[in-house]
N, C-alpha and C. Protein backbone atom coordinates (compact mmCIF):
# COMPACT_ATOMS: atom_id res chain seq x y z
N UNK A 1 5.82 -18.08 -17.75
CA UNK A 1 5.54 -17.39 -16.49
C UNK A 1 6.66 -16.40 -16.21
N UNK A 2 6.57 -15.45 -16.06
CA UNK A 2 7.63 -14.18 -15.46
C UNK A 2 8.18 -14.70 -14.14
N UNK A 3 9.43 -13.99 -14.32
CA UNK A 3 10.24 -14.23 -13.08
C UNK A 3 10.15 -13.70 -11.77
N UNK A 4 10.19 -13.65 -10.41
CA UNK A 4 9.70 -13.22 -9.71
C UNK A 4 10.21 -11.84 -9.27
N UNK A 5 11.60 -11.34 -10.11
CA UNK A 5 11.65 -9.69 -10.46
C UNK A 5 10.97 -9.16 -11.57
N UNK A 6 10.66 -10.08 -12.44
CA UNK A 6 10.02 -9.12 -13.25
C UNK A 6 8.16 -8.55 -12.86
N UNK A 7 7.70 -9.44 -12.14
CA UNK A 7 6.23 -9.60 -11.31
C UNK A 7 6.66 -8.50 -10.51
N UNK A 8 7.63 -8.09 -9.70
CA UNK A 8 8.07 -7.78 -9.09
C UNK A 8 8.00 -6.02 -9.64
N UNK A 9 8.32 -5.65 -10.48
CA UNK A 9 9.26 -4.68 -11.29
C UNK A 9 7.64 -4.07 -11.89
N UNK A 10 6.49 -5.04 -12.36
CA UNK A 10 5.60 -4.78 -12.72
C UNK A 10 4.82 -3.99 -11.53
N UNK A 11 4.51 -4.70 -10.59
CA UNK A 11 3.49 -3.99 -9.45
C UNK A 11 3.77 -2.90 -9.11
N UNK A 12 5.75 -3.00 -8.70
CA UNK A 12 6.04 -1.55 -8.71
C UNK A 12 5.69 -0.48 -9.52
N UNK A 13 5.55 -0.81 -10.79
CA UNK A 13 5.58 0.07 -11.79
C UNK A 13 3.46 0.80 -11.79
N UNK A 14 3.12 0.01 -11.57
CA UNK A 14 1.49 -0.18 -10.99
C UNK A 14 1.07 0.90 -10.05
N UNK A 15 1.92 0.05 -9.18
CA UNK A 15 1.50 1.06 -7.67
C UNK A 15 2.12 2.56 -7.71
N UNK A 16 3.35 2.68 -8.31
CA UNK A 16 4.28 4.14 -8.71
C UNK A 16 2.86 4.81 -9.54
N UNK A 17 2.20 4.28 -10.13
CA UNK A 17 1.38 4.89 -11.63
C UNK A 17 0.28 5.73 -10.70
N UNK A 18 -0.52 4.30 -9.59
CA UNK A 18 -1.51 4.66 -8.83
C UNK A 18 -1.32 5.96 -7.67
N UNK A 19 0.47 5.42 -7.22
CA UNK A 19 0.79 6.61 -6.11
C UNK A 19 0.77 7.61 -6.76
N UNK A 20 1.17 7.72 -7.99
CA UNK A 20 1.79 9.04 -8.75
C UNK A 20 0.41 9.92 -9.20
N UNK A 21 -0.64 9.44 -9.40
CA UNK A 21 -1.85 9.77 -9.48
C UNK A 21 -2.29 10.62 -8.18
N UNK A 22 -2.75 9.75 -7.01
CA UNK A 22 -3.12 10.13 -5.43
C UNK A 22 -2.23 11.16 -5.09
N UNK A 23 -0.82 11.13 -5.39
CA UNK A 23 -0.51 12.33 -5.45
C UNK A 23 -0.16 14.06 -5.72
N UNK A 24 -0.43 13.52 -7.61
CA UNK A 24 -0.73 14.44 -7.87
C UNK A 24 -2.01 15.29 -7.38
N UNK A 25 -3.23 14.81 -6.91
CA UNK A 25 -4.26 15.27 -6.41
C UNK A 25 -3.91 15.59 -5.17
N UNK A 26 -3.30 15.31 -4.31
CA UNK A 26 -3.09 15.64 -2.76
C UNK A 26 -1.90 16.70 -3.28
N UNK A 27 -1.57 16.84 -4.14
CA UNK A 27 -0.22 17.79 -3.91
C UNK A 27 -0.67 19.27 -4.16
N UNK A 28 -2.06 19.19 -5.38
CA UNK A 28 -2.79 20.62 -5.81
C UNK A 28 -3.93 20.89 -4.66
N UNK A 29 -4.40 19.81 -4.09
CA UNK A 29 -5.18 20.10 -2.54
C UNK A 29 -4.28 20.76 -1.50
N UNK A 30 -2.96 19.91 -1.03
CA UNK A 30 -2.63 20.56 -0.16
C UNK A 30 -2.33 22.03 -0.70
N UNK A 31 -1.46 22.51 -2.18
CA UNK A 31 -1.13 23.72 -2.12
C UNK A 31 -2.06 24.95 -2.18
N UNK A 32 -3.51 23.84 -2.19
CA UNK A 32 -4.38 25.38 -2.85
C UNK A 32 -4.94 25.78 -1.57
N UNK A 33 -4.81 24.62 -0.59
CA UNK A 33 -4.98 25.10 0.65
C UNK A 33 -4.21 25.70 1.81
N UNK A 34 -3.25 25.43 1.54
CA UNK A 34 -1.85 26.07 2.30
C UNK A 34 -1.92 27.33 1.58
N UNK A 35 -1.44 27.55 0.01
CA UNK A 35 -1.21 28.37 -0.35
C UNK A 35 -2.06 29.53 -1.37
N UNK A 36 -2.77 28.52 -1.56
CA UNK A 36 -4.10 28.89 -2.45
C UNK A 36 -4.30 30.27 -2.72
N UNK A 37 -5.00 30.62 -3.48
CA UNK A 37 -5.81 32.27 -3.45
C UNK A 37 -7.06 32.01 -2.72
N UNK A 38 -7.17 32.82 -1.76
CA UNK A 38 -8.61 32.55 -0.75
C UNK A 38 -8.61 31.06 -0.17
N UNK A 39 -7.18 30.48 0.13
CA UNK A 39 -7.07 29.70 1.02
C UNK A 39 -7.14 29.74 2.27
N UNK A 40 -8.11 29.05 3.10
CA UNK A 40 -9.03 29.55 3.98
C UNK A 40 -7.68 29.84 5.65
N UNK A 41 -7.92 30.71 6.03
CA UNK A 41 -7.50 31.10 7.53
C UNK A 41 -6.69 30.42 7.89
N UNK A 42 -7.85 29.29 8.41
CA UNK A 42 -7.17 28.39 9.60
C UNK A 42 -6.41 27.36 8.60
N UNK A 43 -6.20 26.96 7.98
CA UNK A 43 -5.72 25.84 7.12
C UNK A 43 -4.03 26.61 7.06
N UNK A 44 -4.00 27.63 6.44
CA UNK A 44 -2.84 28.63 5.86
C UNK A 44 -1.97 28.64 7.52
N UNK A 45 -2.50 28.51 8.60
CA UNK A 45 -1.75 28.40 9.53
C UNK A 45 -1.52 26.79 10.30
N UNK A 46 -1.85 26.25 9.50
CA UNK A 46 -1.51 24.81 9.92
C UNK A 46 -1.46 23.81 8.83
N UNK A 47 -0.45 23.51 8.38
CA UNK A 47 -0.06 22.61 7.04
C UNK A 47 0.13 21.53 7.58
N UNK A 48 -0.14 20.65 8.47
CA UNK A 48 -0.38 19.78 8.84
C UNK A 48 -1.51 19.19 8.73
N UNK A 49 -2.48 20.04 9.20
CA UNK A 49 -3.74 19.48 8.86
C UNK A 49 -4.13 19.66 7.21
N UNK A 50 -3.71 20.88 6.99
CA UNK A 50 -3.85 20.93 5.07
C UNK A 50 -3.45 19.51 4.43
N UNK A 51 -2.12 18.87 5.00
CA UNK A 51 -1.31 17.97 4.32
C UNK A 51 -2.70 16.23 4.80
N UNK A 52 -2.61 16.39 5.82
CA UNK A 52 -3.61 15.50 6.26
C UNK A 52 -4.79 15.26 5.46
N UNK A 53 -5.69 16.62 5.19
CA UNK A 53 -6.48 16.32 4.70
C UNK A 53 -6.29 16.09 2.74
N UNK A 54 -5.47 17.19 2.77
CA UNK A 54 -5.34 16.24 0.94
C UNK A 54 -4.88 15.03 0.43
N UNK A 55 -4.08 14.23 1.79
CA UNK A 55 -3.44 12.68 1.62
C UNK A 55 -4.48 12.15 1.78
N UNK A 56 -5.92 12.28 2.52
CA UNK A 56 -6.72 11.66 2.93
C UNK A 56 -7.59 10.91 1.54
N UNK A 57 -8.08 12.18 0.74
CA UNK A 57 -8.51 12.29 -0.59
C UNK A 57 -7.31 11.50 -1.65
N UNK A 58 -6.31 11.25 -1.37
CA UNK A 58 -5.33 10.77 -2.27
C UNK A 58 -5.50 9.35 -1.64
N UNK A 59 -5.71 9.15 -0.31
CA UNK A 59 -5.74 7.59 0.11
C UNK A 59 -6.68 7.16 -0.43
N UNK A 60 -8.35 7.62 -0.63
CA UNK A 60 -8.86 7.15 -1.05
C UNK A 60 -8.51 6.58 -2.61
N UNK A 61 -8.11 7.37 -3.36
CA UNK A 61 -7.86 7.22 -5.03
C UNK A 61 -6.94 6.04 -5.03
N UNK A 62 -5.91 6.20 -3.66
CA UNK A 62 -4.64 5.04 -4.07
C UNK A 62 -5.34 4.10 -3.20
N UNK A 63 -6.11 3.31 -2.92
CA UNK A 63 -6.62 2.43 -2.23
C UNK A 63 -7.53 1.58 -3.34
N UNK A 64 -7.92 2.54 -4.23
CA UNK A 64 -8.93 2.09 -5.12
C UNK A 64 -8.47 1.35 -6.53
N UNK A 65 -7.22 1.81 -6.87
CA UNK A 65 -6.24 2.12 -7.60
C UNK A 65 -5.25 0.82 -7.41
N UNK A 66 -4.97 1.01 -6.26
CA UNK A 66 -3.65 -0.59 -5.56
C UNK A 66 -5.08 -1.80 -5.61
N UNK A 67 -5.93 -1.78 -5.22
CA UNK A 67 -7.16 -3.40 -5.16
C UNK A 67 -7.11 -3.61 -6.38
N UNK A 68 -7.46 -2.76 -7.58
CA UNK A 68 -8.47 -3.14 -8.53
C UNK A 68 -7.15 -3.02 -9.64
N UNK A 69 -6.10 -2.40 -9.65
CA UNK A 69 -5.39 -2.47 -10.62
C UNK A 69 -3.49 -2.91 -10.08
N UNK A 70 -3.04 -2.28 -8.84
CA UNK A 70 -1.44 -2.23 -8.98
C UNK A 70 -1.44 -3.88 -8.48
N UNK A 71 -2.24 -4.13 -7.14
CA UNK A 71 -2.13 -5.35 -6.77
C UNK A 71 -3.38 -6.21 -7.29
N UNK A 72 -4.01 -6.41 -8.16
CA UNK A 72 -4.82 -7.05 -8.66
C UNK A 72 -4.97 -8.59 -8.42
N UNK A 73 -3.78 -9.29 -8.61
CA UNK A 73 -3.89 -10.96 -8.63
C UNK A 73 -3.09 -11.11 -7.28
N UNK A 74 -3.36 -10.06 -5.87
CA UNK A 74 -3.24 -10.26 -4.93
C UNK A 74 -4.35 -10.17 -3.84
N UNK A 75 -5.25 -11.25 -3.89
CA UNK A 75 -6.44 -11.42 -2.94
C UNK A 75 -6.13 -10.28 -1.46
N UNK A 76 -6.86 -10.04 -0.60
CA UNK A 76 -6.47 -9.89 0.51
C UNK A 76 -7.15 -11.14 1.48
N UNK A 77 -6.30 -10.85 2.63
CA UNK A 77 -7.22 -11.92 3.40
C UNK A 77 -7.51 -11.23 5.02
N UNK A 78 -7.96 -10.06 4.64
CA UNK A 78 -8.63 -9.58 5.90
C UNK A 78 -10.22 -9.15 5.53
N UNK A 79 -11.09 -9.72 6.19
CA UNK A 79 -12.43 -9.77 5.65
C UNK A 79 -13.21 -8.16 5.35
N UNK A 80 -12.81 -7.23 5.77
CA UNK A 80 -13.21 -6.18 4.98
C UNK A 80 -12.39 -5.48 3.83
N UNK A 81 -11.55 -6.52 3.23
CA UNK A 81 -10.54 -6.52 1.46
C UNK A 81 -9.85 -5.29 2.11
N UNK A 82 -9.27 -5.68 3.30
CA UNK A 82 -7.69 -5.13 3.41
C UNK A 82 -7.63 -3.32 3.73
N UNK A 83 -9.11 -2.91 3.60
CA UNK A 83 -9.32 -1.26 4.13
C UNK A 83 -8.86 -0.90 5.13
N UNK A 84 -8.94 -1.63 6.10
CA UNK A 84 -8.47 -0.93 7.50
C UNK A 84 -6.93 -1.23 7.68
N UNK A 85 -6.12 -2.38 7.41
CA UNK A 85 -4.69 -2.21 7.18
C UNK A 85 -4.22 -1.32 6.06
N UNK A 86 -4.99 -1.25 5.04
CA UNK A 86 -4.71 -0.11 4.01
C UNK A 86 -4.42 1.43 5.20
N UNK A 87 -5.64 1.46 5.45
CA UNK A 87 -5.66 3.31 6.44
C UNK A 87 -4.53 2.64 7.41
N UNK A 88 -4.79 1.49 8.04
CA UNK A 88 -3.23 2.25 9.16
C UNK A 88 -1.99 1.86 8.61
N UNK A 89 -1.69 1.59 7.61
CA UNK A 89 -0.34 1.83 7.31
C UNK A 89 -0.39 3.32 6.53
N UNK A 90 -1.70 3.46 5.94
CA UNK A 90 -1.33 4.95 5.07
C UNK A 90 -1.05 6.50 6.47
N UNK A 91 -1.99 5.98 7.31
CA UNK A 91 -1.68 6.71 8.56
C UNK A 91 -0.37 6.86 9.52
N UNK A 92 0.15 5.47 9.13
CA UNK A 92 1.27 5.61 9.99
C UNK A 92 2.56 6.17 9.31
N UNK A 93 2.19 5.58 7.80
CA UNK A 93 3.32 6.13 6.70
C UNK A 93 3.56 7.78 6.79
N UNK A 94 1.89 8.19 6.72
CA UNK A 94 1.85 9.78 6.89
C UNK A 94 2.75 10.71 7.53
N UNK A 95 3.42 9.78 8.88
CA UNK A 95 3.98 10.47 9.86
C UNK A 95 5.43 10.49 9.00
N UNK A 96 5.98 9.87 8.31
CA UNK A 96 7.50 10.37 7.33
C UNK A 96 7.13 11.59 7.05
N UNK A 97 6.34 11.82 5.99
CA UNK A 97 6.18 13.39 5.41
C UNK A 97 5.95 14.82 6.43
N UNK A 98 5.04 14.67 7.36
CA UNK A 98 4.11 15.18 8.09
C UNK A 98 5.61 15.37 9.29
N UNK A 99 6.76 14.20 9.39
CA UNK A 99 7.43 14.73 10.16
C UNK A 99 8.85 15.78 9.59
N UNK A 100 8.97 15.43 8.00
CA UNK A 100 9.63 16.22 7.12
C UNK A 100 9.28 17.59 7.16
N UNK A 101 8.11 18.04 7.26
CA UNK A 101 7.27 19.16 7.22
C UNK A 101 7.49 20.01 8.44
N UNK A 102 7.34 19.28 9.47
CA UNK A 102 7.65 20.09 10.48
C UNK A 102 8.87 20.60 11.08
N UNK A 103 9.85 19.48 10.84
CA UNK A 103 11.15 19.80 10.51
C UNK A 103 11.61 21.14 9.88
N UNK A 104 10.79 21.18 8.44
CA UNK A 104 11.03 22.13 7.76
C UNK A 104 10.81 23.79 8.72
N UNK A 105 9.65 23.46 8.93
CA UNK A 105 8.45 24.32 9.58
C UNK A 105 8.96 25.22 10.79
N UNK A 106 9.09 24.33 11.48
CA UNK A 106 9.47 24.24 13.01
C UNK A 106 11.09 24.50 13.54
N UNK A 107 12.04 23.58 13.17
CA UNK A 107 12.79 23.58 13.08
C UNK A 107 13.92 24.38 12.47
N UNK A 108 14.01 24.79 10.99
CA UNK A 108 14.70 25.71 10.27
C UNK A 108 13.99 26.99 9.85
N UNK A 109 12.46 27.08 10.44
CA UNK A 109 11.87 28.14 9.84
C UNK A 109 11.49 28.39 8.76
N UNK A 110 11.52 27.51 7.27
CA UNK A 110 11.00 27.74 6.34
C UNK A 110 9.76 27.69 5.96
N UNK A 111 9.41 28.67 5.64
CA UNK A 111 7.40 28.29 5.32
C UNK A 111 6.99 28.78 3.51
N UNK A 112 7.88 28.76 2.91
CA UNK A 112 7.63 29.26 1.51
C UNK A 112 7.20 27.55 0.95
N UNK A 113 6.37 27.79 -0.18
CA UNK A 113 5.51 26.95 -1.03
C UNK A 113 6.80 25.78 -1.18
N UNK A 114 7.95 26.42 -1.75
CA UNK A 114 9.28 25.30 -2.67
C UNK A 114 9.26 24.73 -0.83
N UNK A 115 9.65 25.55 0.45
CA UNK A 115 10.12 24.35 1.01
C UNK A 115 9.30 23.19 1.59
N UNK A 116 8.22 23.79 1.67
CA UNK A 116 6.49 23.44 2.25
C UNK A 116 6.94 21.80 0.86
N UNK A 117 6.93 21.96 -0.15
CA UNK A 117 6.74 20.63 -1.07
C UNK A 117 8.23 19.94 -0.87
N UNK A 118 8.82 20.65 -0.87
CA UNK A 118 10.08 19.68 -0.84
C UNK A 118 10.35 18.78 0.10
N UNK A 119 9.79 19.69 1.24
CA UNK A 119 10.20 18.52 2.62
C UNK A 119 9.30 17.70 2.58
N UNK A 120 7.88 18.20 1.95
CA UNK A 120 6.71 16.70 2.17
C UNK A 120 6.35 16.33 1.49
N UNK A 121 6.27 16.57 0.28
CA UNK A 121 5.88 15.99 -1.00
C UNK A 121 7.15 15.42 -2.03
N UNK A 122 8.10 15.51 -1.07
CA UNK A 122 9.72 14.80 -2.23
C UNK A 122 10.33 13.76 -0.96
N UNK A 123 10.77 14.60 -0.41
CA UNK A 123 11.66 14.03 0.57
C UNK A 123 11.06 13.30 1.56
N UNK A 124 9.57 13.87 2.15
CA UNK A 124 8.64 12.86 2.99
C UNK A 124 8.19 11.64 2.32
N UNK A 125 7.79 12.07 1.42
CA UNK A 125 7.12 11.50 0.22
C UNK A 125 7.95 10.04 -0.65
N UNK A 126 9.03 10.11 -0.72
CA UNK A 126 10.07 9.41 -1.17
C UNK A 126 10.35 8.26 0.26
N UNK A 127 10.08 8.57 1.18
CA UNK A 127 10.32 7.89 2.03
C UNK A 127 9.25 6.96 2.94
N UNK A 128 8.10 7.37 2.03
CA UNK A 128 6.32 6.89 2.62
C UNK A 128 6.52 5.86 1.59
N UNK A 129 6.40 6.24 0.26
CA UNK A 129 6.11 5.47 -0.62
C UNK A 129 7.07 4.33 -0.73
N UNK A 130 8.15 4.15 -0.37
CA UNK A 130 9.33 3.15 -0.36
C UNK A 130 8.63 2.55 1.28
N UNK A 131 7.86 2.60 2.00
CA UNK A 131 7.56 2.09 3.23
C UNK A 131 6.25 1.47 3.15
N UNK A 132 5.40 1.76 2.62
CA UNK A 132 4.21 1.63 1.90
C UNK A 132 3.98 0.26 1.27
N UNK A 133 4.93 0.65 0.17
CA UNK A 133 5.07 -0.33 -1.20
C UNK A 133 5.32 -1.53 0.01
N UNK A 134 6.34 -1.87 0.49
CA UNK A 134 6.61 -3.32 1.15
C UNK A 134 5.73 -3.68 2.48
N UNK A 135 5.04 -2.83 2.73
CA UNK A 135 3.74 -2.67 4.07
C UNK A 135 3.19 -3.48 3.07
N UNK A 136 2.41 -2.63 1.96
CA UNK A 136 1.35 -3.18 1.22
C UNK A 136 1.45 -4.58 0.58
N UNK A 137 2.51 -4.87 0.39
CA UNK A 137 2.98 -6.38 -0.36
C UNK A 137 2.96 -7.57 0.49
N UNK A 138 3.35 -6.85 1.97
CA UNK A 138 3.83 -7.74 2.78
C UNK A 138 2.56 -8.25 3.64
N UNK A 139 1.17 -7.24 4.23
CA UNK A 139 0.60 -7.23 5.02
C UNK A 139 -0.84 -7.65 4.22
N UNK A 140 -0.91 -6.14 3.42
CA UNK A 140 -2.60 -5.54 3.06
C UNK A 140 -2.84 -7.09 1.57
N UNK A 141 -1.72 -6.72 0.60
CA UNK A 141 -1.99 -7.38 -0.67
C UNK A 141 -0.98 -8.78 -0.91
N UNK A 142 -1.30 -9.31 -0.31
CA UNK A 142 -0.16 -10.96 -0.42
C UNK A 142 -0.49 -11.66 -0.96
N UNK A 143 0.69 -12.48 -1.77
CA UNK A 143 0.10 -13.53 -2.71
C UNK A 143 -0.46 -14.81 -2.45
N UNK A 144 -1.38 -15.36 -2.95
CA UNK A 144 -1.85 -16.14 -2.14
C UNK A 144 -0.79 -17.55 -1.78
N UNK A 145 -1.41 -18.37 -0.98
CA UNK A 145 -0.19 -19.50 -0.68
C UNK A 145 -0.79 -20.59 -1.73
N UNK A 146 -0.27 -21.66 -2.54
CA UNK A 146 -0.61 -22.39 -3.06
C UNK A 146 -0.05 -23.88 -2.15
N UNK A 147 -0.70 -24.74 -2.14
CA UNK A 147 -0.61 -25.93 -2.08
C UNK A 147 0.20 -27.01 -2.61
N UNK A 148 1.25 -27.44 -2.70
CA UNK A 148 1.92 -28.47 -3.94
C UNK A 148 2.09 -29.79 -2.82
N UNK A 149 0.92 -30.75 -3.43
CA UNK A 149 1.10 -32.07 -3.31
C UNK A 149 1.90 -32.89 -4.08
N UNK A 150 2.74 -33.59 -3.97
CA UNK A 150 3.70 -34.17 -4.07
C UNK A 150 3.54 -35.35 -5.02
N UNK A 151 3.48 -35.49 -6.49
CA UNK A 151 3.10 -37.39 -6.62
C UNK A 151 3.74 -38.06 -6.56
N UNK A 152 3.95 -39.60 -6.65
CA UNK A 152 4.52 -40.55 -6.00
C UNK A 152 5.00 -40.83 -7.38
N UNK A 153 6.12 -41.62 -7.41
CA UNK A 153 7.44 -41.55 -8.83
C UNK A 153 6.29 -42.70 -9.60
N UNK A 154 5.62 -43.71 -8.85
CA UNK A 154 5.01 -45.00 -9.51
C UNK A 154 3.56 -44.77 -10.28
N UNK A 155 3.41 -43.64 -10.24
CA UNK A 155 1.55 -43.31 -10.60
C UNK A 155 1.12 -43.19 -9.99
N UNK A 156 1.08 -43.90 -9.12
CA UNK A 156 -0.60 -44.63 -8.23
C UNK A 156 -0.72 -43.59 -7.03
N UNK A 157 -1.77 -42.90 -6.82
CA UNK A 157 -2.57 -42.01 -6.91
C UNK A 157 -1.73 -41.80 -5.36
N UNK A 158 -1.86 -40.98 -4.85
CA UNK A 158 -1.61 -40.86 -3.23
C UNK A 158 -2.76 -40.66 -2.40
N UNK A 159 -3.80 -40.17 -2.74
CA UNK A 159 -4.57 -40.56 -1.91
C UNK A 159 -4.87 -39.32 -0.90
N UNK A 160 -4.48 -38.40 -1.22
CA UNK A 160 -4.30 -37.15 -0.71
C UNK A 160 -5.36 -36.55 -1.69
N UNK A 161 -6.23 -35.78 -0.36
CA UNK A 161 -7.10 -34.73 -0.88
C UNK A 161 -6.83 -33.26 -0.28
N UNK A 162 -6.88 -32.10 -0.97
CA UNK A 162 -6.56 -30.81 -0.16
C UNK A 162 -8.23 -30.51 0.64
N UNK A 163 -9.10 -31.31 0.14
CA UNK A 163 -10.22 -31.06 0.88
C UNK A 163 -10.24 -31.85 1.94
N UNK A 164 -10.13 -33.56 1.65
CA UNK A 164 -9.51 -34.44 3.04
C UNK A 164 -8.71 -34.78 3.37
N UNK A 165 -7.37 -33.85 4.30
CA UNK A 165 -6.21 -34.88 4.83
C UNK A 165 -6.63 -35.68 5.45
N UNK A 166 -7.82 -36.46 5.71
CA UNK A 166 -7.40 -38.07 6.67
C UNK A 166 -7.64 -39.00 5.58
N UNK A 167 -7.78 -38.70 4.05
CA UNK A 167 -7.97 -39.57 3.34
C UNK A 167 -6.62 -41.17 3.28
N UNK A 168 -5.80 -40.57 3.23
CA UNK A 168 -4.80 -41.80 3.51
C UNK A 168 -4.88 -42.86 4.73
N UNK A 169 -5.31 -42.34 5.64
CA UNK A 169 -5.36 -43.23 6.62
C UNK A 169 -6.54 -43.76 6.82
N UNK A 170 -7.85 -43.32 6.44
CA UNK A 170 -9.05 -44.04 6.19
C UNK A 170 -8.78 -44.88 5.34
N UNK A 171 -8.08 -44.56 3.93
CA UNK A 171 -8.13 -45.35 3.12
C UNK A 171 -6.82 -46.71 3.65
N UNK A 172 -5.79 -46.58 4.47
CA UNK A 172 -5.19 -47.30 4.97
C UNK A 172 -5.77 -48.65 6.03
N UNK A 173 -6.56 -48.04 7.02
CA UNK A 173 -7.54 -48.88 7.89
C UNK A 173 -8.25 -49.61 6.88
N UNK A 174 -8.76 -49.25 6.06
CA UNK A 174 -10.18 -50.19 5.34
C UNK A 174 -9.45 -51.29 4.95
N UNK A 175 -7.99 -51.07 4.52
CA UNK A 175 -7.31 -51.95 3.79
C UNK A 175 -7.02 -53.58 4.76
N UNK A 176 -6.54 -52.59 6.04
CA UNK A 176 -6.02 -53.37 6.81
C UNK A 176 -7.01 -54.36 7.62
């Protein structure tokens, strides 16, 4: 059985593969829309919503991506398999980059393509995905809890069921 850094070291390496994917697609969405040739009007004046909507398309891919492959032998236990804590942490994560951006934007005045990616696709970005990863481990994809009943040093059975705890004490009364 692997150690619980190396399990550890794996998912990361999983979920980096899956993020690194979702992002590459949100990173040629947002630029072709920010910056694109015949990138439309209203978009070219608001990279916020550009950035919004190409993470959106990347949430989907990394949502699909973290269930079925990064966190795999991590059940969820919210009855619609963890979608809606998936979107609000990817929503809330959003706000690192999205506030890198405006920073950039707003703040120092830069609006060229290099600073447009740097502030939200490196530096936002670097700071979602490190927030994410332990959201997602901790909340959306957890391992399950196992059970360890205890046996008794002499053999003889305990009498313990994980289906019936009152088995001991039924079986105690009958005795008595």
């Amino acid at each position: 059985m692997p150690s619980p850094w190396r399990r550890r070291l794996a998912e990361a390496g999983r979920f980096l593969a899956v993020g690194g994917l979702a992002t590459a697609v949100a990173f040629v969405l947002f630029n072709l829309m920010l910056h694109g040739p015949g990138a439309p009007a209203g978009l070219a004046a608001s990279p916020v919503l550009a950035y919004v909507l190409a993470n959106t398309v990347g949430m989907a891919i990394s949502f699909h991506g973290s269930r079925h492959w990064a966190f795999r032998d991590r059940p969820t236990r919210h009855a619609d398999g963890g979608v809606t804590a998936f979107v609000l942490i990817n929503l809330l994560t959003m706000l690192l980059p999205i506030g890198c951006l405006s920073v950039s934007r707003d703040l120092l005045g830069l609006d060229d393509p290099v600073s447009d990616n740097l502030a939200a696709n490196v530096i936002g970005l670097a700071l979602a995905m490190t927030a994410r990863f332990w959201l997602f481990r901790t909340l959306v994809f957890r391992r399950p809890v196992v059970e360890v009943v205890p046996a008794r040093l002499s053999g003889e059975p305990t009498g313990r069921s994980t289906s019936d705890p009152a088995a001991p004490a039924a079986r105690g009364a009958a005795a008595g």
